[in-house]
C-alpha atoms as a PDB file:
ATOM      1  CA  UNK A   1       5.210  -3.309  -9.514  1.00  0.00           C
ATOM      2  CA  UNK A   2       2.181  -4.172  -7.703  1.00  0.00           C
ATOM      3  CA  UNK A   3       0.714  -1.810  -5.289  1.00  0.00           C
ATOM      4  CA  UNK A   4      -1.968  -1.675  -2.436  1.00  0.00           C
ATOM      5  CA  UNK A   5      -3.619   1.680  -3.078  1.00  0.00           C
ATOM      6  CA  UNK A   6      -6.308   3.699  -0.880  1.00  0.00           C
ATOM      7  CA  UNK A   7      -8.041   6.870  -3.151  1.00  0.00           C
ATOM      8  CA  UNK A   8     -10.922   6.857  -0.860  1.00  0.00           C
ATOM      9  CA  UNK A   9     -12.787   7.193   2.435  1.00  0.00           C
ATOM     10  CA  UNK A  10     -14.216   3.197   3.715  1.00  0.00           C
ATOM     11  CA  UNK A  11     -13.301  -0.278   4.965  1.00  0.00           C
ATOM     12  CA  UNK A  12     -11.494  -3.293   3.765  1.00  0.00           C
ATOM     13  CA  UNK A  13     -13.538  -2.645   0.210  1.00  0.00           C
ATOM     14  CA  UNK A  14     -11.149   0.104  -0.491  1.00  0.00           C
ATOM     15  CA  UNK A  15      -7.797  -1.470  -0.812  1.00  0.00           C
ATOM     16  CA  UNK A  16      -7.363  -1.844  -4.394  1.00  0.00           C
ATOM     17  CA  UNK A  17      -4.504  -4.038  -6.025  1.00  0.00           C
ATOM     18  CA  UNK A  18      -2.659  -2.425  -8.853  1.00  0.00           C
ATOM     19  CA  UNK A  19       0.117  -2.410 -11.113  1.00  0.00           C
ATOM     20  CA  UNK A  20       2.119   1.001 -11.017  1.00  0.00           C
ATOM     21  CA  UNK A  21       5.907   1.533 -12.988  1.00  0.00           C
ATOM     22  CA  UNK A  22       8.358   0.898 -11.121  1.00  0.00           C
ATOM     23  CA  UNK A  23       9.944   3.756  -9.008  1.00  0.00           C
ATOM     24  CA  UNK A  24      13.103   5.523  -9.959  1.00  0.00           C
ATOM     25  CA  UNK A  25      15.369   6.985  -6.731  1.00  0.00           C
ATOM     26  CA  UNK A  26      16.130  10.835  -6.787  1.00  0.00           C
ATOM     27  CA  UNK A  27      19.240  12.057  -5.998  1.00  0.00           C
ATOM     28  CA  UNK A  28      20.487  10.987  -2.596  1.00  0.00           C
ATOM     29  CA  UNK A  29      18.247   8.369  -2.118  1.00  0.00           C
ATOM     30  CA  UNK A  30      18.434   4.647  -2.449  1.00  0.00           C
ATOM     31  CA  UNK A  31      15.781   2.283  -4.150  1.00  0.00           C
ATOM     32  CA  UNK A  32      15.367  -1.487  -2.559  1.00  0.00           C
ATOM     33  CA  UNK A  33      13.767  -4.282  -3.576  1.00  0.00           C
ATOM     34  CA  UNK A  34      11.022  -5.517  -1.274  1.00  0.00           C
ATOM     35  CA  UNK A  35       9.620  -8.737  -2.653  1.00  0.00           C
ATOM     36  CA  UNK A  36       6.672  -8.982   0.256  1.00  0.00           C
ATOM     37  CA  UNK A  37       4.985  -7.442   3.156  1.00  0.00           C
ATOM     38  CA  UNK A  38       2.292  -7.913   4.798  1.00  0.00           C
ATOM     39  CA  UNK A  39      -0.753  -6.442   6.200  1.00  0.00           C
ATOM     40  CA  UNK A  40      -1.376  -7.227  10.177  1.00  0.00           C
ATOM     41  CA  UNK A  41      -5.039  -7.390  12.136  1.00  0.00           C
ATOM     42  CA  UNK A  42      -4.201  -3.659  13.520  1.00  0.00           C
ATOM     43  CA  UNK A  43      -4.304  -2.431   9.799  1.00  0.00           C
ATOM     44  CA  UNK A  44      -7.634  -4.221   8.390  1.00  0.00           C
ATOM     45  CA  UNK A  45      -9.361  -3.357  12.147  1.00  0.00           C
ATOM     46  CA  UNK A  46      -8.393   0.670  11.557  1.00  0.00           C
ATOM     47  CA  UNK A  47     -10.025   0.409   8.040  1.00  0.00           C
ATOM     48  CA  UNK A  48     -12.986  -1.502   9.392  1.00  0.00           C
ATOM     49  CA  UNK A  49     -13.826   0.506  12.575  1.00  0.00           C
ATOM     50  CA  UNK A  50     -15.095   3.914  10.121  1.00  0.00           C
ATOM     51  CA  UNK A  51     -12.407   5.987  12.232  1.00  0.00           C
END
């Protein structure tokens, strides 16, 4: 599966694409398939602005 990861403090740069197993559901919960989503201005603005 390929992820959009943050392991550190910064902007934009910090977003890092990468491929991760896929996850397995625990007991009681329920696994579903998302084939996109998207990231919106509010997102890439709140990485941007240093807060």
């Amino acid at each position: 599966m390929r992820s959009v990861q943050i392991t550190r403090f910064g902007g934009p740069e910090v977003l890092d694409v990468v491929d991760l197993p896929d996850p397995v559901p625990g007991d009681g919960e329920q696994l579903f398939d998302t084939s996109s989503s998207g990231v919106d201005h509010a997102d890439t603005h709140h990485r941007g602005s240093g807060n």
